[in-house]
Every structure is written in structure tokens, then in C-alpha cells.
PDB file of N, CA and C in Angstrom:
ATOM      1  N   UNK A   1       0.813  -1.195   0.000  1.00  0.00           N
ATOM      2  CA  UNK A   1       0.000   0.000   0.000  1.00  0.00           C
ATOM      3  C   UNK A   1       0.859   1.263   0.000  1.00  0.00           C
ATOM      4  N   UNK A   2       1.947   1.077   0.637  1.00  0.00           N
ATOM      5  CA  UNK A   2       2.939   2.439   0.744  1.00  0.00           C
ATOM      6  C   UNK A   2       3.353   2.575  -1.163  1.00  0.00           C
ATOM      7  N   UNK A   3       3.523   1.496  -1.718  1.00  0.00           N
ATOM      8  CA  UNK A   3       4.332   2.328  -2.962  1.00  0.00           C
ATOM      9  C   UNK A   3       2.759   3.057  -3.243  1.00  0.00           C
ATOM     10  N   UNK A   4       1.430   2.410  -3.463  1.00  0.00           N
ATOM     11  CA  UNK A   4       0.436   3.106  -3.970  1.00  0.00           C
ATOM     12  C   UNK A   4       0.301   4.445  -3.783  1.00  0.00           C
ATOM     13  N   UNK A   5       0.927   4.837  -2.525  1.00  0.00           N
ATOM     14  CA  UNK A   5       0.604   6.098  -1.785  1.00  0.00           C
ATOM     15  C   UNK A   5       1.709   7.142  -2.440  1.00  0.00           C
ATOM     16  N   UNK A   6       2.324   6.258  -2.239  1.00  0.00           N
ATOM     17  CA  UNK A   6       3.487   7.266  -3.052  1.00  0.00           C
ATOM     18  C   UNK A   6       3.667   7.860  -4.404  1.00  0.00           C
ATOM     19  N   UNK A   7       2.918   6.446  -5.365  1.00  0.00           N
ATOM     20  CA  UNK A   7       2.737   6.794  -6.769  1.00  0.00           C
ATOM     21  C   UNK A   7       1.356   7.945  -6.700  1.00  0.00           C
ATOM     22  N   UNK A   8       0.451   7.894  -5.925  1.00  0.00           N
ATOM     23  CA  UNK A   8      -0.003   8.901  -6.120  1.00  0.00           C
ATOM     24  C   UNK A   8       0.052  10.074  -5.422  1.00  0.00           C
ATOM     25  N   UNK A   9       0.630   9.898  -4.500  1.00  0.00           N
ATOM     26  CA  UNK A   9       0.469  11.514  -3.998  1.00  0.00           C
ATOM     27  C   UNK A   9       0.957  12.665  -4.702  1.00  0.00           C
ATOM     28  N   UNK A  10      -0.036  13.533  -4.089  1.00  0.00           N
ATOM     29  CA  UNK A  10       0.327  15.090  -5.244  1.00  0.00           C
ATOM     30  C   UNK A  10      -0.173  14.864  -6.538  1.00  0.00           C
ATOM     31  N   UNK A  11      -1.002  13.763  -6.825  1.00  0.00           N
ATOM     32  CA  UNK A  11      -1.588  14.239  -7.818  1.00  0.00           C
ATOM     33  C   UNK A  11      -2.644  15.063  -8.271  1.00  0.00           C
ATOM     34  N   UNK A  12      -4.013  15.163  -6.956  1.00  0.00           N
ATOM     35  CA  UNK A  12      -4.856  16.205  -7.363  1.00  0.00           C
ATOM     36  C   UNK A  12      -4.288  17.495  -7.155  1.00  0.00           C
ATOM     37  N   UNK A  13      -3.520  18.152  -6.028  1.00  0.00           N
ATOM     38  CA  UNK A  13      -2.994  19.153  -5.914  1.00  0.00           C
ATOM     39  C   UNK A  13      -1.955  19.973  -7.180  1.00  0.00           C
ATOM     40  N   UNK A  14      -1.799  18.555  -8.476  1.00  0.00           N
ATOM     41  CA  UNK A  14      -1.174  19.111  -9.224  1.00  0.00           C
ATOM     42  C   UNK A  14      -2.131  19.622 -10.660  1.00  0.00           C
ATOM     43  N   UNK A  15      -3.198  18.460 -10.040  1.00  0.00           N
ATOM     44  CA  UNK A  15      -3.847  18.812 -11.273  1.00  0.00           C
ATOM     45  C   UNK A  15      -5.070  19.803 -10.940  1.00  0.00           C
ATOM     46  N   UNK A  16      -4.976  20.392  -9.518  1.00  0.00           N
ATOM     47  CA  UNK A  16      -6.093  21.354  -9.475  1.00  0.00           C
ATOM     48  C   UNK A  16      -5.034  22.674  -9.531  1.00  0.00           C
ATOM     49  N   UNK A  17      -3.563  23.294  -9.502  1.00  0.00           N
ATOM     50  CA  UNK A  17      -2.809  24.067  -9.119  1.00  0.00           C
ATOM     51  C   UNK A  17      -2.496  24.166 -11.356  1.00  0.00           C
ATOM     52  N   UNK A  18      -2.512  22.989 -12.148  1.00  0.00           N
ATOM     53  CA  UNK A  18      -2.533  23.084 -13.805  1.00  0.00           C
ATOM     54  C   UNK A  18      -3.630  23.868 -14.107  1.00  0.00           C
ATOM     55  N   UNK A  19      -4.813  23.409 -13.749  1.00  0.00           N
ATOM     56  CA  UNK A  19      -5.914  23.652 -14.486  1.00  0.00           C
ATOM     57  C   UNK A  19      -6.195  25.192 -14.055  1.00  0.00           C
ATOM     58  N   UNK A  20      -6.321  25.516 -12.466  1.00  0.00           N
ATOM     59  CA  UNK A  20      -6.730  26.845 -11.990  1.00  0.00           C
ATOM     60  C   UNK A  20      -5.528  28.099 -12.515  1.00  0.00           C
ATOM     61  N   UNK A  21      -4.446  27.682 -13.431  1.00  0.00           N
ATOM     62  CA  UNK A  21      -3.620  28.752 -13.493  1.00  0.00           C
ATOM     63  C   UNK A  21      -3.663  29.579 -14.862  1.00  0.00           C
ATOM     64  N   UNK A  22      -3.900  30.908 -14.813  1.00  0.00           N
ATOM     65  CA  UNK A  22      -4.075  31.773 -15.957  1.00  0.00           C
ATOM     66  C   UNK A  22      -2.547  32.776 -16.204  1.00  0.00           C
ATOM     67  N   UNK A  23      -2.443  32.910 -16.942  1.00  0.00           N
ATOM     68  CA  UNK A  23      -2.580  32.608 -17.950  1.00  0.00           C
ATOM     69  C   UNK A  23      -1.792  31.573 -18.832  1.00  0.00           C
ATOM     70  N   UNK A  24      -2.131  30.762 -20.017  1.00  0.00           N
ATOM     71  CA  UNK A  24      -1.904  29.602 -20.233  1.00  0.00           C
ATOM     72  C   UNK A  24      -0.267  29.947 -21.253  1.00  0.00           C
ATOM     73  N   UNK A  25       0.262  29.081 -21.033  1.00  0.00           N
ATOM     74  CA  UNK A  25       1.482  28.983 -22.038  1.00  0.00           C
ATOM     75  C   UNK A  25       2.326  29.987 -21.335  1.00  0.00           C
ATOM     76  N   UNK A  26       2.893  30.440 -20.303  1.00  0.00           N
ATOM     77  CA  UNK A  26       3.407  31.026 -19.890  1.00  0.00           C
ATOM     78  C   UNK A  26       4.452  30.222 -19.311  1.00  0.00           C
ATOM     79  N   UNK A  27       5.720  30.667 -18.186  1.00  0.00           N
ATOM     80  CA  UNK A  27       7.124  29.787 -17.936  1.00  0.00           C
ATOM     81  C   UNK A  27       5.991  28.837 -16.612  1.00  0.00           C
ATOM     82  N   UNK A  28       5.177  29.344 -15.660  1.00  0.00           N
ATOM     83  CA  UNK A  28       4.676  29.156 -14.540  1.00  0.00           C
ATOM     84  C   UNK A  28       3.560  27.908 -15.054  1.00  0.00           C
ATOM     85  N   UNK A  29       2.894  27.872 -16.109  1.00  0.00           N
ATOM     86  CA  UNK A  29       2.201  27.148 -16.891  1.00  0.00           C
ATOM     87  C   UNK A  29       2.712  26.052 -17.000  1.00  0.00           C
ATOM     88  N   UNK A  30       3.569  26.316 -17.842  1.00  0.00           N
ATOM     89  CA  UNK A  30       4.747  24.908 -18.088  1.00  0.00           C
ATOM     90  C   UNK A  30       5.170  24.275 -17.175  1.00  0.00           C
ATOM     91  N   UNK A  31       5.579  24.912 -15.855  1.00  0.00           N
ATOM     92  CA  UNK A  31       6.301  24.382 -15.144  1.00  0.00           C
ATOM     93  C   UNK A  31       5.125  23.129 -14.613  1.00  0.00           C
ATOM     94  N   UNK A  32       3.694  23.659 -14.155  1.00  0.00           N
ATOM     95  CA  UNK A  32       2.576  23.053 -13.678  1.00  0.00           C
ATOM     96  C   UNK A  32       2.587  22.253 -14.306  1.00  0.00           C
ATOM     97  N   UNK A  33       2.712  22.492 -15.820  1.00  0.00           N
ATOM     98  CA  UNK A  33       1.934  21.193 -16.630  1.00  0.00           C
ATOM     99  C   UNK A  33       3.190  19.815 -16.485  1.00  0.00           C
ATOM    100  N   UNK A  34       4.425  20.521 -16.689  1.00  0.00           N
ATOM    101  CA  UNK A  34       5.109  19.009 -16.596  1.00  0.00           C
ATOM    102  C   UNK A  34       5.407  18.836 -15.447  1.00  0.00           C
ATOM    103  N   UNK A  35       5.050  19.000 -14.280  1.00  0.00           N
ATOM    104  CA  UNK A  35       4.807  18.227 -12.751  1.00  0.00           C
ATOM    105  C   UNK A  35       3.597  17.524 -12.847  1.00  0.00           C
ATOM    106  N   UNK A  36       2.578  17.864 -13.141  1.00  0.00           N
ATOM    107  CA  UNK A  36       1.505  17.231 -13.689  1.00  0.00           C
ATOM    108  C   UNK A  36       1.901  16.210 -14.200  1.00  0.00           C
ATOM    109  N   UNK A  37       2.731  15.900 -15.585  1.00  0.00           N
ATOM    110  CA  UNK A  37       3.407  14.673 -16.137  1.00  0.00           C
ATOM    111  C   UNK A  37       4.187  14.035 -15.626  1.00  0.00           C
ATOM    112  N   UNK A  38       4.502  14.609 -14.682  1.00  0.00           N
ATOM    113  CA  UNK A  38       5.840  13.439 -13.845  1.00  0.00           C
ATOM    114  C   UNK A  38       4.681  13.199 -12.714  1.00  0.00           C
ATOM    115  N   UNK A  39       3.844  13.402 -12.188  1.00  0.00           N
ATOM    116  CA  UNK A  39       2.647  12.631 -11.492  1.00  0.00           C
ATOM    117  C   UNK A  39       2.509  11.703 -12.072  1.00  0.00           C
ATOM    118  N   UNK A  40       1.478  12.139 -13.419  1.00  0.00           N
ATOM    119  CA  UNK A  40       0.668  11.232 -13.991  1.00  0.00           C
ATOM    120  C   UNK A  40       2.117   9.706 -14.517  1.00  0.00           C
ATOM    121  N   UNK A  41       3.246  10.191 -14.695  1.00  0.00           N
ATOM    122  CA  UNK A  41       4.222   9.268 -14.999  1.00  0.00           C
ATOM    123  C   UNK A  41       4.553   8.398 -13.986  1.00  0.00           C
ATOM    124  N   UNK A  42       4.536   8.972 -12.972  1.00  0.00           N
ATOM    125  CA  UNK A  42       4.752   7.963 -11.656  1.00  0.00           C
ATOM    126  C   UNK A  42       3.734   6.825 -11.181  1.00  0.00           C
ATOM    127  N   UNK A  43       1.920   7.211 -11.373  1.00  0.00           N
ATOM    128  CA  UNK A  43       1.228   6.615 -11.359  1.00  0.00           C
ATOM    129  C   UNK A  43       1.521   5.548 -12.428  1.00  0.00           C
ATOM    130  N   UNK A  44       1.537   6.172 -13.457  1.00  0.00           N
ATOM    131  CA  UNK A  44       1.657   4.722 -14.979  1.00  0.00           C
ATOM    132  C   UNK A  44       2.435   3.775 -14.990  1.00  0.00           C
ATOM    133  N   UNK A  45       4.123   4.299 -14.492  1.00  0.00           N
ATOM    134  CA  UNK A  45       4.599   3.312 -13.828  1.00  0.00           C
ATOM    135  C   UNK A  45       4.776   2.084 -12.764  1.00  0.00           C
ATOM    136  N   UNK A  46       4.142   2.454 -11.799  1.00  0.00           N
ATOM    137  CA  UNK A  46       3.195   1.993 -11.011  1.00  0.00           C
ATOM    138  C   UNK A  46       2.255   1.094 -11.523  1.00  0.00           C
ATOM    139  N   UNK A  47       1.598   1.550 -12.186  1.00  0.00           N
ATOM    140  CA  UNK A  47       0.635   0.404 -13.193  1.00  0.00           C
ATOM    141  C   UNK A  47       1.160  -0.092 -13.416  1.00  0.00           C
ATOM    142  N   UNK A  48       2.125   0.149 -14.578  1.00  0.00           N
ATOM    143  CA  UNK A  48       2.982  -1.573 -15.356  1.00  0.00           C
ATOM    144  C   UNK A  48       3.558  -2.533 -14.740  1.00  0.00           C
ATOM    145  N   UNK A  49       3.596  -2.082 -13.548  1.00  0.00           N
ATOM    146  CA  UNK A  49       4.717  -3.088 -12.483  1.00  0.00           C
ATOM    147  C   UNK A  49       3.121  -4.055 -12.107  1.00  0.00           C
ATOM    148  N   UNK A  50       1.848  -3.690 -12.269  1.00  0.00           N
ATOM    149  CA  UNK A  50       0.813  -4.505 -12.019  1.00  0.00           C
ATOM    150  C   UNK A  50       0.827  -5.475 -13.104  1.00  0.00           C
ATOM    151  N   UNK A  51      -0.108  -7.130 -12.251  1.00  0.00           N
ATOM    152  CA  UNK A  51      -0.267  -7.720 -13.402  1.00  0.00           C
ATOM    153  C   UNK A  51      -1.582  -7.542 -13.586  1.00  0.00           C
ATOM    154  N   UNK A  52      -2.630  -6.375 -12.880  1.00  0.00           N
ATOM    155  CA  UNK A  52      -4.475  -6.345 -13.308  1.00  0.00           C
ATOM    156  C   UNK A  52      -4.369  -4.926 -13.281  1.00  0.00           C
ATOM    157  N   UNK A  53      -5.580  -4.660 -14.177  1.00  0.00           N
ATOM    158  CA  UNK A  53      -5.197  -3.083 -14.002  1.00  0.00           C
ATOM    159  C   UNK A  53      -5.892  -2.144 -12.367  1.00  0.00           C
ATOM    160  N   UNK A  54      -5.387  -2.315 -11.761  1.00  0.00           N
ATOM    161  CA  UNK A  54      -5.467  -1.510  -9.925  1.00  0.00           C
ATOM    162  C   UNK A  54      -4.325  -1.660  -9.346  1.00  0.00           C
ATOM    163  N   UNK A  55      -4.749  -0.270  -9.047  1.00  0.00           N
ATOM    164  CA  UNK A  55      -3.590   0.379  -7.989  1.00  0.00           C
ATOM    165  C   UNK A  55      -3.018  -0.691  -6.990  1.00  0.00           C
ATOM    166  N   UNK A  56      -3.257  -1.190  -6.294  1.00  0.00           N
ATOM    167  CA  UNK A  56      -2.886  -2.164  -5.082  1.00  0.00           C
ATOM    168  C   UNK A  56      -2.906  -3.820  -5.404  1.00  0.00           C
ATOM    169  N   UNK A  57      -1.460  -4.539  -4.742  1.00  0.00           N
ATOM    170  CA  UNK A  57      -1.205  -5.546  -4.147  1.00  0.00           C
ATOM    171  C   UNK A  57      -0.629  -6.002  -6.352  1.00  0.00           C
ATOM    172  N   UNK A  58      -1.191  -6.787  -6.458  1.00  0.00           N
ATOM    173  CA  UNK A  58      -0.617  -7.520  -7.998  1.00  0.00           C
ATOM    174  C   UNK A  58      -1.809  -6.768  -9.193  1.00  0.00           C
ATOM    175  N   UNK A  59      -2.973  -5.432  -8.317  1.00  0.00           N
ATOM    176  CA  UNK A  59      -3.814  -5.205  -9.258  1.00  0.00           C
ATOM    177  C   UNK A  59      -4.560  -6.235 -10.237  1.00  0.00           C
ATOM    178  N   UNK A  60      -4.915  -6.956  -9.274  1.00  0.00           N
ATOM    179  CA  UNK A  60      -6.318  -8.091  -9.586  1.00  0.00           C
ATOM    180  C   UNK A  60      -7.482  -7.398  -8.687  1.00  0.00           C
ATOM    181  N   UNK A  61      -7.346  -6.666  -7.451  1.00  0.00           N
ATOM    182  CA  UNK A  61      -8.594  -6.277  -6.984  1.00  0.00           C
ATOM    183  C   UNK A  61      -8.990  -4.787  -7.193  1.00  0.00           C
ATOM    184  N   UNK A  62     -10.197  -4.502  -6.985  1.00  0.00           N
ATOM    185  CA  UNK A  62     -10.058  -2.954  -7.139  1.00  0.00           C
ATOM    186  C   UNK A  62     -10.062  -2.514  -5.674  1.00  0.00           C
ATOM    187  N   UNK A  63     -10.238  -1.499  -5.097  1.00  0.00           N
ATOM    188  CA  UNK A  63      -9.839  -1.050  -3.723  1.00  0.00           C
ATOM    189  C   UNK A  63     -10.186   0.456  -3.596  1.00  0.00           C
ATOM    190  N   UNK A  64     -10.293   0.929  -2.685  1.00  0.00           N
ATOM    191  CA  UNK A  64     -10.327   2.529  -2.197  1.00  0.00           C
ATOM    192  C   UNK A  64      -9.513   2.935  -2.687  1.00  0.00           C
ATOM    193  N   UNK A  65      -8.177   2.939  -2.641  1.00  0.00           N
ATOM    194  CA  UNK A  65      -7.240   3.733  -3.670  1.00  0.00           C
ATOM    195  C   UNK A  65      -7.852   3.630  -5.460  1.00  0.00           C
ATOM    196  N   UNK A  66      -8.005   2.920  -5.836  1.00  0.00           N
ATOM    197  CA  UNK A  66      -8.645   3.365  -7.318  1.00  0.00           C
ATOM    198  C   UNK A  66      -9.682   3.735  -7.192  1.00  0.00           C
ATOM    199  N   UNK A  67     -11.027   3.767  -5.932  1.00  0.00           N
ATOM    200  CA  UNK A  67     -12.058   4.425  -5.709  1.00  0.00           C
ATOM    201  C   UNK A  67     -11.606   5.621  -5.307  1.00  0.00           C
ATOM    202  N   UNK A  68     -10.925   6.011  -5.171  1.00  0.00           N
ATOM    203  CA  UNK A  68      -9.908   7.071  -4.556  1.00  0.00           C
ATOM    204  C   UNK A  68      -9.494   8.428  -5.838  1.00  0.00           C
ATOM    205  N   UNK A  69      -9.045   7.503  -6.706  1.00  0.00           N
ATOM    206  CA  UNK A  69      -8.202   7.782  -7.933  1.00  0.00           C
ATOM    207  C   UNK A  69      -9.188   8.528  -8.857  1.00  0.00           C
ATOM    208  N   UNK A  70     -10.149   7.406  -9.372  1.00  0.00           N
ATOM    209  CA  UNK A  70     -10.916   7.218 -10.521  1.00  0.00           C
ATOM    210  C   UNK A  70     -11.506   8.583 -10.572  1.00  0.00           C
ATOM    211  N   UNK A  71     -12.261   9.166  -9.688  1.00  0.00           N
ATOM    212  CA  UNK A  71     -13.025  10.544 -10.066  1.00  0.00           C
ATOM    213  C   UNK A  71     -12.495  11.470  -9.937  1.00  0.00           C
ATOM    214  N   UNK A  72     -10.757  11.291  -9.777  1.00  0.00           N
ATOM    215  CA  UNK A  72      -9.849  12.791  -9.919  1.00  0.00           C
ATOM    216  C   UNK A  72      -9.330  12.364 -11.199  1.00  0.00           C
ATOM    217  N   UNK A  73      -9.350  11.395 -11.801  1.00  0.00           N
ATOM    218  CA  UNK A  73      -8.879  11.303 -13.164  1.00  0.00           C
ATOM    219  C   UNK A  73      -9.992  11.880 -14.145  1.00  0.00           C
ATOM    220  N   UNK A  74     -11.318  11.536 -13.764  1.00  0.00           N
ATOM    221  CA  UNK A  74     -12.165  12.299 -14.420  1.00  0.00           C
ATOM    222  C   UNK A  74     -12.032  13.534 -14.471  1.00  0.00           C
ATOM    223  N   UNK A  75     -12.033  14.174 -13.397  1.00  0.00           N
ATOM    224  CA  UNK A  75     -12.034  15.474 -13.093  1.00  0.00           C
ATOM    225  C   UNK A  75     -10.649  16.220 -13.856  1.00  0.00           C
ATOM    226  N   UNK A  76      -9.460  15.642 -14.150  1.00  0.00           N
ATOM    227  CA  UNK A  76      -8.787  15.763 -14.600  1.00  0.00           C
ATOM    228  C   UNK A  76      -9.070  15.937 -16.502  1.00  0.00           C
ATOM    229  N   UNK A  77      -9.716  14.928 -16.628  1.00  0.00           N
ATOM    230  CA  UNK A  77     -10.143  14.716 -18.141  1.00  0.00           C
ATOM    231  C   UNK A  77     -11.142  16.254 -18.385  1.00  0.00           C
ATOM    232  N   UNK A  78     -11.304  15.991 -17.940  1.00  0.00           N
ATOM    233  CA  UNK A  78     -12.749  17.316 -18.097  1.00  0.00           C
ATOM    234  C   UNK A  78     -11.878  18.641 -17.913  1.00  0.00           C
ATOM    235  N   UNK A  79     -11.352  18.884 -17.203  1.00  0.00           N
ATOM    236  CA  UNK A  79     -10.846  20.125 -17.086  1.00  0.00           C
ATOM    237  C   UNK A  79      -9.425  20.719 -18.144  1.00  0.00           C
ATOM    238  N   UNK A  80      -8.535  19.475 -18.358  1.00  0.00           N
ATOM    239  CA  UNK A  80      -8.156  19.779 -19.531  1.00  0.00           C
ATOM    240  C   UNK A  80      -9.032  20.185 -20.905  1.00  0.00           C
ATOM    241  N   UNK A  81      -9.792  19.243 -21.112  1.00  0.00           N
ATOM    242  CA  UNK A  81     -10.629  19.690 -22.146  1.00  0.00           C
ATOM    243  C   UNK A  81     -10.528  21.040 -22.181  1.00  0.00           C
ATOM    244  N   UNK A  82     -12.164  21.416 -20.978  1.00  0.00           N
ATOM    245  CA  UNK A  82     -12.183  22.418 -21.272  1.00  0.00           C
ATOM    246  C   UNK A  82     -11.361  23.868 -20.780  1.00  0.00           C
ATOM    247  N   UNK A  83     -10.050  23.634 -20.038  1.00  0.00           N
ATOM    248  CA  UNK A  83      -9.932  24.906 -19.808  1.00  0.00           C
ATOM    249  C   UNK A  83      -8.491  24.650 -20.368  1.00  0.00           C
ATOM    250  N   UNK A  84      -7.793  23.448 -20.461  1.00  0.00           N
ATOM    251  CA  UNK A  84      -6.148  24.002 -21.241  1.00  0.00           C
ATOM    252  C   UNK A  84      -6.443  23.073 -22.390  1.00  0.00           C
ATOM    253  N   UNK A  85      -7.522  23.214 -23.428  1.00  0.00           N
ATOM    254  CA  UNK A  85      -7.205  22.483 -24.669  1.00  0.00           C
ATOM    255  C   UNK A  85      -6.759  21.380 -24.991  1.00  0.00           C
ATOM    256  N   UNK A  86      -6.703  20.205 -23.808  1.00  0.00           N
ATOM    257  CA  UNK A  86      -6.227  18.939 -23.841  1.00  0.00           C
ATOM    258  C   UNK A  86      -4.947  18.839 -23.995  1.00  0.00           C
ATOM    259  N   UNK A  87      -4.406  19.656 -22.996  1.00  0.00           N
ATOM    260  CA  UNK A  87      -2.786  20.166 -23.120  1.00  0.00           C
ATOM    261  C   UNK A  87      -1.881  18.704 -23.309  1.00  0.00           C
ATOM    262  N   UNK A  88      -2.757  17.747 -21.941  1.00  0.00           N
ATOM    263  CA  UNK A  88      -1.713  16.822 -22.055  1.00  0.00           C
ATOM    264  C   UNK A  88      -2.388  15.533 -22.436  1.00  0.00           C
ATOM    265  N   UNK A  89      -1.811  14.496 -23.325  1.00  0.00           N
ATOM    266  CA  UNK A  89      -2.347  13.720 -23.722  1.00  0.00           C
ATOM    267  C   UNK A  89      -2.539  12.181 -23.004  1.00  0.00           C
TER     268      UNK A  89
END
């Protein structure tokens, strides 16, 4: 459970500190957006080391941490859309 915690922490704080920042394409922008990617990179990695797709133990079960996860990834999806143009892919 500790690596889980680790692969995600700081991720909503990064992706609510990307999305809330104006103006876009600026040095302060950038900087947000690729901390944002080294989040979202740490989580993915994390994944591949699974053999099911969830956060915890060999990711065969699902758990509070991906109940955890799942509706800040949404929230994530949506807010790129609409407020940085689907900056990151």
C-alpha cells in the first residue's frame, strides 16, 4: 500500500494548481503542466509493475485507492478539455 501512496500523492494538488492557473502557455504554466506529467508518470509506472489493471497488491482487486483515484482522473479529463485544450495527452 505504501508504494500506492506514493505513486499517487500530489496528484490532485497538481492537477487542481494546472488547471486553476491563468494565464496559459506562460514559464509558470509549463512548469505546472510538466509536474503534472511526472505525477501522472509515476502513477503509470506503477501500473505496469501490475499484473491487473489496480492500484494495489498484484492489481487483480479494485480497492479505495482506485475508488480514490478514478473521479480525480475524471475530473482531470474534463478540465483539460475544457480549460487548457487537452494540453496533455
Amino acid at each position: 500500500m505504501a508504494a500506492t501512496q506514493e505513486a499517487i500523492d500530489g496528484f490532485f494538488p497538481a492537477v487542481a494548481k494546472y488547471l486553476k492557473h491563468t494565464p496559459d502557455g506562460d514559464d509558470d504554466d509549463a512548469a505546472l503542466k510538466q509536474n503534472l506529467e511526472g505525477v501522472l508518470g509515476r502513477i503509470e509506472q506503477h501500473l505496469s509493475e501490475k499484473s491487473g489493471p489496480f492500484l494495489v497488491g498484484d492489481g487483480a482487486e479494485f480497492t479505495l485507492a482506485d475508488a480514490s483515484l478514478a473521479p480525480k482522473l475524471f475530473h482531470m479529463q474534463v478540465g483539460l478539455q475544457k480549460f487548457k485544450d487537452n494540453a496533455i495527452n
